[in-house]
C-alpha atoms as a PDB file:
ATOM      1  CA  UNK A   1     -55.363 -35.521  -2.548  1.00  0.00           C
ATOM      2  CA  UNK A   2     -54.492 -33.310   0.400  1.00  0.00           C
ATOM      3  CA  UNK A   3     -51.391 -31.196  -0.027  1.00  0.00           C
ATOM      4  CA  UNK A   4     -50.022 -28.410   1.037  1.00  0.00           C
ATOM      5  CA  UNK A   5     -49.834 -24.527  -0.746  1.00  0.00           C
ATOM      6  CA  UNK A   6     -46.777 -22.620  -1.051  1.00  0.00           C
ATOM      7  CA  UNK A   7     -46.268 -19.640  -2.541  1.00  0.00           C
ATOM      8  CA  UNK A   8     -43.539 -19.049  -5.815  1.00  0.00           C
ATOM      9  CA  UNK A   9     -40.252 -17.295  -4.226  1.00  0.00           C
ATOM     10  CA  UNK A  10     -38.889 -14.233  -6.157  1.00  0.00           C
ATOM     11  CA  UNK A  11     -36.124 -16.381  -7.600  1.00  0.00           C
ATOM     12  CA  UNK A  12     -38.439 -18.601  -8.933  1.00  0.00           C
ATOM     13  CA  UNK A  13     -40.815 -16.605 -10.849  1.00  0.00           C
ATOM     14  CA  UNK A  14     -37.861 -15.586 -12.474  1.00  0.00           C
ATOM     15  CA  UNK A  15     -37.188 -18.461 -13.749  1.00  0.00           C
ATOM     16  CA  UNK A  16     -41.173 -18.905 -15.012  1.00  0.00           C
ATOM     17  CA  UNK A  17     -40.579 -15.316 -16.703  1.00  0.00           C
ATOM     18  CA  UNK A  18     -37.721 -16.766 -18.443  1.00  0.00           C
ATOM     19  CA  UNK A  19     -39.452 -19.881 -19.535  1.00  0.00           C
ATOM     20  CA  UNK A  20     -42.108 -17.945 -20.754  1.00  0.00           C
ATOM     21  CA  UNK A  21     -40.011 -16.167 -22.509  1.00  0.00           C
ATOM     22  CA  UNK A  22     -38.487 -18.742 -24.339  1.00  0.00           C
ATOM     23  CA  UNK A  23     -41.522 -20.575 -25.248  1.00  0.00           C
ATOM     24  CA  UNK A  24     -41.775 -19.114 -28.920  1.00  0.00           C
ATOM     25  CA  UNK A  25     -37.747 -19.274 -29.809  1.00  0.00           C
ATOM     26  CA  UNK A  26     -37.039 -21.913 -32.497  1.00  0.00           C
ATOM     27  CA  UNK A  27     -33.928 -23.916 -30.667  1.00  0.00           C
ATOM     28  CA  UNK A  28     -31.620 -26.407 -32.913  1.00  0.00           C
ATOM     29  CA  UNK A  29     -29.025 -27.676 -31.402  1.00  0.00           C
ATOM     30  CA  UNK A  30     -25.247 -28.812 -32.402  1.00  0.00           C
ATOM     31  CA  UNK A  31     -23.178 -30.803 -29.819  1.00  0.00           C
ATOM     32  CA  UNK A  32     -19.541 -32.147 -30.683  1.00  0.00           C
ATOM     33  CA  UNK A  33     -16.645 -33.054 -28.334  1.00  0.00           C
ATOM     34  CA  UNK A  34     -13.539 -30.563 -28.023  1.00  0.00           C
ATOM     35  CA  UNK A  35     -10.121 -32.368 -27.789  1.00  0.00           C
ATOM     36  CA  UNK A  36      -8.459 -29.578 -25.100  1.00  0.00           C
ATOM     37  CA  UNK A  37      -5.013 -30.887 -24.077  1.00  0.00           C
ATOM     38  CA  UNK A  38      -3.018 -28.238 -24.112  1.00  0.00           C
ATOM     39  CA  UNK A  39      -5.952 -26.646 -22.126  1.00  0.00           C
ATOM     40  CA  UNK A  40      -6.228 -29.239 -19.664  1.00  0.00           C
ATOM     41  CA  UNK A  41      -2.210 -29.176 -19.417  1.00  0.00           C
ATOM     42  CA  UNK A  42      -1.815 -25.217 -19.034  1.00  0.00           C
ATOM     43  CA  UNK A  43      -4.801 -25.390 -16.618  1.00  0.00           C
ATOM     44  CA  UNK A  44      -3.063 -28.260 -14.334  1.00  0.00           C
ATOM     45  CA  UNK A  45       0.154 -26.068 -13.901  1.00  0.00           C
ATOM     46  CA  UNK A  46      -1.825 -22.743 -13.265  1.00  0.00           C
ATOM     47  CA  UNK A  47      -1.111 -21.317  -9.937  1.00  0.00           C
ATOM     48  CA  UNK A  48      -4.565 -20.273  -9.796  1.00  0.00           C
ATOM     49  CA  UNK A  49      -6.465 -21.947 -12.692  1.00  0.00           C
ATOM     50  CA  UNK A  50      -9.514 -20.000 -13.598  1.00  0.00           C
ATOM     51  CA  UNK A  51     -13.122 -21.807 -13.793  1.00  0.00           C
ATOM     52  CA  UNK A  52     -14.509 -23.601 -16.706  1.00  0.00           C
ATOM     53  CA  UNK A  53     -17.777 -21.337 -17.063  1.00  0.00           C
ATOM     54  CA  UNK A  54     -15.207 -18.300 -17.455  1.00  0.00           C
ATOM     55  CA  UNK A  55     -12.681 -20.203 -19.817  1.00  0.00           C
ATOM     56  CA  UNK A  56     -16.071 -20.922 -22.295  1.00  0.00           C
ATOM     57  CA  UNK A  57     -17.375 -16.978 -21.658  1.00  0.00           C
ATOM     58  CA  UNK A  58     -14.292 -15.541 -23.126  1.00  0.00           C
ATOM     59  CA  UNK A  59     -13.195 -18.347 -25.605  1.00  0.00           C
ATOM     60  CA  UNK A  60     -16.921 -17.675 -27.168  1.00  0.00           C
ATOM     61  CA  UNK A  61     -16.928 -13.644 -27.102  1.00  0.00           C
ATOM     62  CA  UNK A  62     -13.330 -14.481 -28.962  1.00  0.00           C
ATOM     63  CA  UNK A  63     -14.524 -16.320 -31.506  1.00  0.00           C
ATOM     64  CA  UNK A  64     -17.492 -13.736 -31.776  1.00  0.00           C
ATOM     65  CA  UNK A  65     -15.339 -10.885 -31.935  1.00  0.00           C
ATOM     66  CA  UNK A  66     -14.652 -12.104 -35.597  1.00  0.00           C
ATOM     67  CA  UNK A  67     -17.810 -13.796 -36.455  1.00  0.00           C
ATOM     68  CA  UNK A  68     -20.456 -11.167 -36.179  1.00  0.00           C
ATOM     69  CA  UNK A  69     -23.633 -13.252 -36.311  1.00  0.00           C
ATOM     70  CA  UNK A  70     -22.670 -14.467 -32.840  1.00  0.00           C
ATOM     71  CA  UNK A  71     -23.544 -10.803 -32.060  1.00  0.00           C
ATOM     72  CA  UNK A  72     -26.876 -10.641 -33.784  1.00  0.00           C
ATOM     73  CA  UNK A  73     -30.025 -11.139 -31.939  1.00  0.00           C
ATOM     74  CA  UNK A  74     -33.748 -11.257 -33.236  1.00  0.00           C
ATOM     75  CA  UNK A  75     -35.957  -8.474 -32.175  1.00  0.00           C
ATOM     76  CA  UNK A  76     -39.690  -7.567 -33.179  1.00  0.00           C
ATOM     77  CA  UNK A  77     -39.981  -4.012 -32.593  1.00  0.00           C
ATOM     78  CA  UNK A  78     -40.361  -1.450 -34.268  1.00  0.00           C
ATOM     79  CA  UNK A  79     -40.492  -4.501 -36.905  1.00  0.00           C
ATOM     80  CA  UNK A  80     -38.784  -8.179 -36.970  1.00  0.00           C
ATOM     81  CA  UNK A  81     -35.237  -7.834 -37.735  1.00  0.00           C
ATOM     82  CA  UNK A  82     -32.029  -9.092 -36.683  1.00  0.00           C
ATOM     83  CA  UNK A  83     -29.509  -6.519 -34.776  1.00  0.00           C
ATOM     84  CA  UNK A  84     -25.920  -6.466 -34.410  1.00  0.00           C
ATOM     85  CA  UNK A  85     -24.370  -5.784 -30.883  1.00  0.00           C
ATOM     86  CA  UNK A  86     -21.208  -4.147 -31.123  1.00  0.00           C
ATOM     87  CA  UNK A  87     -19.825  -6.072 -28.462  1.00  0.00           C
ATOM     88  CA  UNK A  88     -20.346  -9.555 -26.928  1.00  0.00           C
ATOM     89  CA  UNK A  89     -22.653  -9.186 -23.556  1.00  0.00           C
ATOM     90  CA  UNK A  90     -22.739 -13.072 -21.294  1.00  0.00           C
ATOM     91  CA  UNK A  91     -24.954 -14.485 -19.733  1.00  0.00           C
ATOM     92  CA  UNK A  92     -24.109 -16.582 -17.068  1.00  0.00           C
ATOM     93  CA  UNK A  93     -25.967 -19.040 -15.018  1.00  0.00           C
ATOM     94  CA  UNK A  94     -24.748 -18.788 -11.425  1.00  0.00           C
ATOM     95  CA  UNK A  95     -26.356 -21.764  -9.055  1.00  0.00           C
ATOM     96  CA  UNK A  96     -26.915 -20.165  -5.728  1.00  0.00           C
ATOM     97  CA  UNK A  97     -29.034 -21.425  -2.291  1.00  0.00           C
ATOM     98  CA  UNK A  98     -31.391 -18.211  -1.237  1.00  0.00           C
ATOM     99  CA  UNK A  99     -33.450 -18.805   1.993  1.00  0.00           C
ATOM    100  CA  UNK A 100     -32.937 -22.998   1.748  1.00  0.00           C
ATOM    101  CA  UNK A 101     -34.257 -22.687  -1.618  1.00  0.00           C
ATOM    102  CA  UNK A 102     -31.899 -23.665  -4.594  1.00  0.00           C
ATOM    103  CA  UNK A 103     -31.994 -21.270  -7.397  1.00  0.00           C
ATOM    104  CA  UNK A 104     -30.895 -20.199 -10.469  1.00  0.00           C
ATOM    105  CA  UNK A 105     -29.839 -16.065 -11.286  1.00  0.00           C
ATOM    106  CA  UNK A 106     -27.925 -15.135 -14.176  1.00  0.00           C
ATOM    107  CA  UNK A 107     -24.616 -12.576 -14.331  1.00  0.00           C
ATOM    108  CA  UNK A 108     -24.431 -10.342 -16.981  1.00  0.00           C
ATOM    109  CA  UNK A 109     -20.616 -10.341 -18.303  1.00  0.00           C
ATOM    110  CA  UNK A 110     -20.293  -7.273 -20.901  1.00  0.00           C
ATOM    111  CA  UNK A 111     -17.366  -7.232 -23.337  1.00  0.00           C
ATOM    112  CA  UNK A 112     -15.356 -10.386 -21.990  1.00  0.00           C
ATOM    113  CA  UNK A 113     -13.399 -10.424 -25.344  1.00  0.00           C
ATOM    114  CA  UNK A 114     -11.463  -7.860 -23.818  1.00  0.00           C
ATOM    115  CA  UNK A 115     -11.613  -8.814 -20.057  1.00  0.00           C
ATOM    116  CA  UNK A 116      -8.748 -10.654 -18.445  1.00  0.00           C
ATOM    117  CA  UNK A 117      -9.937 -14.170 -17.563  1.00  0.00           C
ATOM    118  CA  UNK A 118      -9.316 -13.478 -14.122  1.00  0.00           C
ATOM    119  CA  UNK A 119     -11.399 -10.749 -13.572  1.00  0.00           C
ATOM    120  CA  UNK A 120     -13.997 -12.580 -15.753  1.00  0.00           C
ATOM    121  CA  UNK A 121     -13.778 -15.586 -13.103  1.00  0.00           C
ATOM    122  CA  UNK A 122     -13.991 -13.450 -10.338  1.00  0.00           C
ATOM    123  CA  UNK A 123     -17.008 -11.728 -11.610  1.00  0.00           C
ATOM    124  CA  UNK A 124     -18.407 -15.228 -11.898  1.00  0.00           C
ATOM    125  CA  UNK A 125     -17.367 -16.592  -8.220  1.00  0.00           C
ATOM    126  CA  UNK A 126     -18.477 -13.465  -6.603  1.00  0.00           C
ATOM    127  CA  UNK A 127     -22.288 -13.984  -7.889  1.00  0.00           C
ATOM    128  CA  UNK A 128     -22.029 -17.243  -6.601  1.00  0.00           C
ATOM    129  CA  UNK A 129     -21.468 -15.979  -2.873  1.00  0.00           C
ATOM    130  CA  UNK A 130     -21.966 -12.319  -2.794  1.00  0.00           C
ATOM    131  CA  UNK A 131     -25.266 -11.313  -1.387  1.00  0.00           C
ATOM    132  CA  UNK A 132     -28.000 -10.755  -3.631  1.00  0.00           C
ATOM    133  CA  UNK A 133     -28.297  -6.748  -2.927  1.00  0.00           C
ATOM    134  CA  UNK A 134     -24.065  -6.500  -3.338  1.00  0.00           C
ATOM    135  CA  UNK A 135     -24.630  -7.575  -7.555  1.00  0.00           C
ATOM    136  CA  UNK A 136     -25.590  -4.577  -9.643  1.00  0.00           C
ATOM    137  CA  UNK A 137     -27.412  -7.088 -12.147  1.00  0.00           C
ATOM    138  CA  UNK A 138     -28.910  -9.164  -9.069  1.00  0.00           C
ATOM    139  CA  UNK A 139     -30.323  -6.064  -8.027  1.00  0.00           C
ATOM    140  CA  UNK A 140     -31.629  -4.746 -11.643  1.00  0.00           C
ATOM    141  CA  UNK A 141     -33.582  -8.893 -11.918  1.00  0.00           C
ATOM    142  CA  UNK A 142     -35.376  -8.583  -8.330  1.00  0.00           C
ATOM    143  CA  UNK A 143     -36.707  -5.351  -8.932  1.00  0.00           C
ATOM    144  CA  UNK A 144     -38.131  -6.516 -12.391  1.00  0.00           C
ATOM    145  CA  UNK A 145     -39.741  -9.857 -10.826  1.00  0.00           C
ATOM    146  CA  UNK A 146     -41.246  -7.818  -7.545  1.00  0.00           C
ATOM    147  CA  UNK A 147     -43.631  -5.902 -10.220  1.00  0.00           C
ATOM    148  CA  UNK A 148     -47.035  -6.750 -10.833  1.00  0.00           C
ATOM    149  CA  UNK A 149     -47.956  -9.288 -13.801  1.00  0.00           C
ATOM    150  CA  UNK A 150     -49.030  -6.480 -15.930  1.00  0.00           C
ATOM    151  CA  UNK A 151     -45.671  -4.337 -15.781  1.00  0.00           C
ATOM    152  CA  UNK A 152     -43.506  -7.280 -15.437  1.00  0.00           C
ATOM    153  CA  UNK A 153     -44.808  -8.852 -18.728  1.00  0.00           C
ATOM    154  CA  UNK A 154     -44.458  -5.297 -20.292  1.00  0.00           C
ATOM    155  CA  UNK A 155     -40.990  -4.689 -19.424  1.00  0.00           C
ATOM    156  CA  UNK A 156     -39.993  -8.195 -20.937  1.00  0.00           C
ATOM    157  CA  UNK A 157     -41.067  -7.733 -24.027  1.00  0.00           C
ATOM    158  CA  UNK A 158     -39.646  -4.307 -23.873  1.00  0.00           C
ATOM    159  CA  UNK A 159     -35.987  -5.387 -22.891  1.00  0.00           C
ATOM    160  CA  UNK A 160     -36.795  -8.724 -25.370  1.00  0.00           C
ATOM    161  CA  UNK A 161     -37.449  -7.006 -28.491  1.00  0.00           C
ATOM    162  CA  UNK A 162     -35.130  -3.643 -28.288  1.00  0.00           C
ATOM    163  CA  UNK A 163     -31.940  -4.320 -29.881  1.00  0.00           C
ATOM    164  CA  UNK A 164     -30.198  -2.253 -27.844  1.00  0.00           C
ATOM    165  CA  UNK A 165     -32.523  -3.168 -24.808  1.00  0.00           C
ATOM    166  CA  UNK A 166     -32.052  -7.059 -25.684  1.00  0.00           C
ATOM    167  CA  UNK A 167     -27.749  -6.446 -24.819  1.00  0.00           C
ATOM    168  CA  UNK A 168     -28.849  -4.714 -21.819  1.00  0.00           C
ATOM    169  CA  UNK A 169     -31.478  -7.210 -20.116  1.00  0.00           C
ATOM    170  CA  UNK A 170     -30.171 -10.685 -21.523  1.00  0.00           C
ATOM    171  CA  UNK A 171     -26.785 -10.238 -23.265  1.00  0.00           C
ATOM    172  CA  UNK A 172     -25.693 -11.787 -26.850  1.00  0.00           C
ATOM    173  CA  UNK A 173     -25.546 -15.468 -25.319  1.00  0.00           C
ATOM    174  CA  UNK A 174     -25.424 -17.174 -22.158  1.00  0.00           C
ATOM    175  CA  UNK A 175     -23.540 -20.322 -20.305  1.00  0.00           C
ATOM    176  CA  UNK A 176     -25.300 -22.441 -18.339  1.00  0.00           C
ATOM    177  CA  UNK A 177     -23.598 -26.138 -17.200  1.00  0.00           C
ATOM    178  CA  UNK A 178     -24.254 -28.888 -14.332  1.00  0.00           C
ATOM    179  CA  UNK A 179     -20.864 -30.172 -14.764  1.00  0.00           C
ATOM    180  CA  UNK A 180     -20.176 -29.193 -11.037  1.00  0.00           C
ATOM    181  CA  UNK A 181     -23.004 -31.306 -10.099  1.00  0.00           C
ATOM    182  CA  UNK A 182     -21.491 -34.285 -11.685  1.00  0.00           C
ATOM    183  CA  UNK A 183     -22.080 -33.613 -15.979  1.00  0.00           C
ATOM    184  CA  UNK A 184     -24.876 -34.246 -17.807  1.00  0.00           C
ATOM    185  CA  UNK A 185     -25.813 -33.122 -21.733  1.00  0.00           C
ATOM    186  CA  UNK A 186     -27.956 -30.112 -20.851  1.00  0.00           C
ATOM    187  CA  UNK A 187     -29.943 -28.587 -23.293  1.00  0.00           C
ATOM    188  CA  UNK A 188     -31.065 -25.307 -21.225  1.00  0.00           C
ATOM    189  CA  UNK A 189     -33.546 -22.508 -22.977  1.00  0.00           C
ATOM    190  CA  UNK A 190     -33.382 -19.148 -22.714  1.00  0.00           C
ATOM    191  CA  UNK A 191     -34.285 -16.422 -24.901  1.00  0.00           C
ATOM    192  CA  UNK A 192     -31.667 -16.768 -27.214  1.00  0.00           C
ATOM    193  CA  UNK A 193     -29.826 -16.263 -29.454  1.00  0.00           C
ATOM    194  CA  UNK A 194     -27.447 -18.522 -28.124  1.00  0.00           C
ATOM    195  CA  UNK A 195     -26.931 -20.645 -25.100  1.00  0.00           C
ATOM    196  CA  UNK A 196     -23.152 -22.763 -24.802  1.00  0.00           C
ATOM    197  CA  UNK A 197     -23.298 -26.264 -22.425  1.00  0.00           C
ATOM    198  CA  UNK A 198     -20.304 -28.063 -21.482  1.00  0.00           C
ATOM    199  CA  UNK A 199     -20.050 -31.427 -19.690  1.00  0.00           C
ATOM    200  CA  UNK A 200     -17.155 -33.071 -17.507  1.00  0.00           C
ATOM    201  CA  UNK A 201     -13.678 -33.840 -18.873  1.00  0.00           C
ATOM    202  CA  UNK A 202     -13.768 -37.241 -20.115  1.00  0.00           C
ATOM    203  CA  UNK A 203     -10.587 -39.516 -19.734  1.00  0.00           C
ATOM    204  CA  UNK A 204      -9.764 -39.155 -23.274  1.00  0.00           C
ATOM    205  CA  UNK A 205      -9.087 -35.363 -22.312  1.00  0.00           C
ATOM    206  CA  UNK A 206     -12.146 -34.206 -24.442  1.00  0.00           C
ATOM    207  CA  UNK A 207     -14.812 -31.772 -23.227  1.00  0.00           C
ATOM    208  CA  UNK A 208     -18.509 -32.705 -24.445  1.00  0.00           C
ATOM    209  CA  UNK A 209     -20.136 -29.178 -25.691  1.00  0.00           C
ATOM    210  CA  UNK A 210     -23.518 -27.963 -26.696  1.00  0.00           C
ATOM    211  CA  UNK A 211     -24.508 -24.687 -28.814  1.00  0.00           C
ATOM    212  CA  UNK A 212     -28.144 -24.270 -29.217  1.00  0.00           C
ATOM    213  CA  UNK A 213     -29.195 -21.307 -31.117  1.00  0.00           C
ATOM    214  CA  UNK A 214     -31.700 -19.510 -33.038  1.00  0.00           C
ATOM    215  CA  UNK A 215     -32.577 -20.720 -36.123  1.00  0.00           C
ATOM    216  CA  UNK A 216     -34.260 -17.549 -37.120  1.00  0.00           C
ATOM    217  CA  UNK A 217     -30.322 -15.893 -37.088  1.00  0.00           C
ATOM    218  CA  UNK A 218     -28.595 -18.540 -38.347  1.00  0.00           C
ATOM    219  CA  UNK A 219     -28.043 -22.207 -39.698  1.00  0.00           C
ATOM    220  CA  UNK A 220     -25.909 -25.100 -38.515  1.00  0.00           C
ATOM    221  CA  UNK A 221     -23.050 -25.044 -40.898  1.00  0.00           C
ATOM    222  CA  UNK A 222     -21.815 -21.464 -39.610  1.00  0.00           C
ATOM    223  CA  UNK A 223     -22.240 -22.909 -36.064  1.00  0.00           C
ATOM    224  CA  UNK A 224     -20.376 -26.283 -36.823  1.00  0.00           C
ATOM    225  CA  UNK A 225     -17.358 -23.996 -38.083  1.00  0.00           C
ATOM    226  CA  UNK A 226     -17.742 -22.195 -34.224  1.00  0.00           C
ATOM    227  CA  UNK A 227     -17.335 -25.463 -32.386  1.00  0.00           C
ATOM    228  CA  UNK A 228     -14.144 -26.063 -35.029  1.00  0.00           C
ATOM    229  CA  UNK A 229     -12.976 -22.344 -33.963  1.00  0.00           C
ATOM    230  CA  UNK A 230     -13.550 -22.572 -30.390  1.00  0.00           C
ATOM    231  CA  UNK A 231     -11.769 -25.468 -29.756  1.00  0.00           C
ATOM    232  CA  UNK A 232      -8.587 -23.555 -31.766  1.00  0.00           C
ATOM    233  CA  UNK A 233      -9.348 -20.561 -28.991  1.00  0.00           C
ATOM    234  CA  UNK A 234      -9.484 -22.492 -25.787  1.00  0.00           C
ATOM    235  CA  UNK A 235      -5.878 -24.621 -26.739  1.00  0.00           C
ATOM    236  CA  UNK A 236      -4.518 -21.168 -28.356  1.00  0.00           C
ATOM    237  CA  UNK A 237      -5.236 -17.813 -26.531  1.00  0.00           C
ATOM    238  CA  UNK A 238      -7.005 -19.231 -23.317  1.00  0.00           C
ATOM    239  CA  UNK A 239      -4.132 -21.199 -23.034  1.00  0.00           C
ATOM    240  CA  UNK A 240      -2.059 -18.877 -23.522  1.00  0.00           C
ATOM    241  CA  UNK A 241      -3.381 -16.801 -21.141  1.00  0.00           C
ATOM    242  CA  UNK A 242      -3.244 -19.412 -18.709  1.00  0.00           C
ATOM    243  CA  UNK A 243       0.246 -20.014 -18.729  1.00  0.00           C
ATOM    244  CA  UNK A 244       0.737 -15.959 -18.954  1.00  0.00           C
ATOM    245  CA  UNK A 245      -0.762 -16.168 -15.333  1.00  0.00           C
ATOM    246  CA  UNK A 246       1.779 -17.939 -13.732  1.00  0.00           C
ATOM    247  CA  UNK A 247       2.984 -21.839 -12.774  1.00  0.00           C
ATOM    248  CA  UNK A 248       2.389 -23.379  -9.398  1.00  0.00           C
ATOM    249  CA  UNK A 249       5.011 -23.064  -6.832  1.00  0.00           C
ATOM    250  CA  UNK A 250       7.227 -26.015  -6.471  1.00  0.00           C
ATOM    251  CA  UNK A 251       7.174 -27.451  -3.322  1.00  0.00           C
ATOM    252  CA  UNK A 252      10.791 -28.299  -1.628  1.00  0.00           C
ATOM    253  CA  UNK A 253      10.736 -31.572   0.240  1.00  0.00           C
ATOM    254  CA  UNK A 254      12.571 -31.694   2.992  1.00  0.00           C
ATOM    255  CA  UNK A 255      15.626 -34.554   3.631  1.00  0.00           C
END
């Protein structure tokens, strides 16, 4: 069959290193739905609401901020072992269109525990529409994927299997969702520990979510209990925090 050759865009070898990457991780997955109303009803009268991705960044590094194996990562070198980050680091998918292509480049978020959720959502829209060369972390990805094979595959595993490397290059856990694109259970890979998923709100005012994890850092009943705990976060101090921000203007109709 005739066809036609093109060659593999910087964005998208990315996205192969990743893969790669990720090949060896044993995933398990837990998915439950969250009953948010209080979100959903502090997020209605917000005068300017911030974005689901950044609502699920900070209600996770909150619930991690007590719950220290949501901090752990597995590393191999010097030997295996599991290593605590001090802090949470995000990692957030951010859908963006480079030269007509469609692509995928993540945003590193460090510490959003103690970020306001503004700023955290205007870290977030800004890698969506910035240019690539204006985001420090955009920057730090495209000159890793420009190297050749050799020294790109060596400074994976390098930033892979450093703890302290491993907060740097790919954070503590990472948020990726296609509920802009109309919902859909995603069950994304990266290379761990810890990817969160979240679909559309359904009409019972219930949010569909997704952990997958690591199995080699921890077991499902500890991650059932952080489903049960961030659900308390995002009606308790998200909402809060919402409301803290401000209600909508009421508008005066004229008689």
């Amino acid at each position: 069959m005739r066809g036609q050759p093109k060659n593999i865009s910087l964005p998208r070898r990315l996205i192969i290193d990743l893969m790669r990457a990720s090949m060896g991780v044993p995933f398990v997955s837990l998915s439950r739905s969250l009953d948010i109303r209080p979100l959903l009803e502090a997020r209605a009268g917000a005068m300017a609401p911030a974005g689901w991705a950044a609502m699920f960044v900070k209600a996770f590094a909150l619930v991690a901020r007590d719950e220290p194996v949501l901090r752990t990562v597995y590393v191999k070198w010097p030997w295996p072992m599991l290593f605590e980050l001090p802090k949470s680091v995000a990692s957030v998918a951010v859908a963006r269109v480079e030269d007509g292509e469609e692509c995928v480049l993540l945003q590193r978020i460090a510490g959003p525990e103690a970020m306001a959720l503004a700023e955290i959502d205007a870290e977030i829209r800004r890698a969506k529409t910035a240019p690539i060369d204006d985001v420090p972390m955009f920057r730090k990805i495209m000159r890793a994927t420009r190297l050749p094979l050799p020294l790109r595959r060596l400074s994976w595993a390098v930033g892979l299997n450093f703890g302290r490397q491993r907060g740097n290059w790919f954070g503590s856990f990472a948020v990726s969702s296609v509920a802009a694109y109309g919902g859909g259970e995603l069950h994304p890979i990266t290379p761990g520990p810890y990817i969160v998923s979240y679909g559309l709100v359904e009409p019972d005012q219930t949010i569909h979510v997704v952990i997958r994890w690591d199995h080699r850092v921890t077991d499902a009943a500890p991650i059932a209990r952080v489903l049960t705990r961030l659900e308390q976060v995002l009606n308790t101090e998200i909402t809060a925090e919402l409301r803290a921000a401000g209600p909508k203007p009421i508008r005066t109709i004229a008689t």
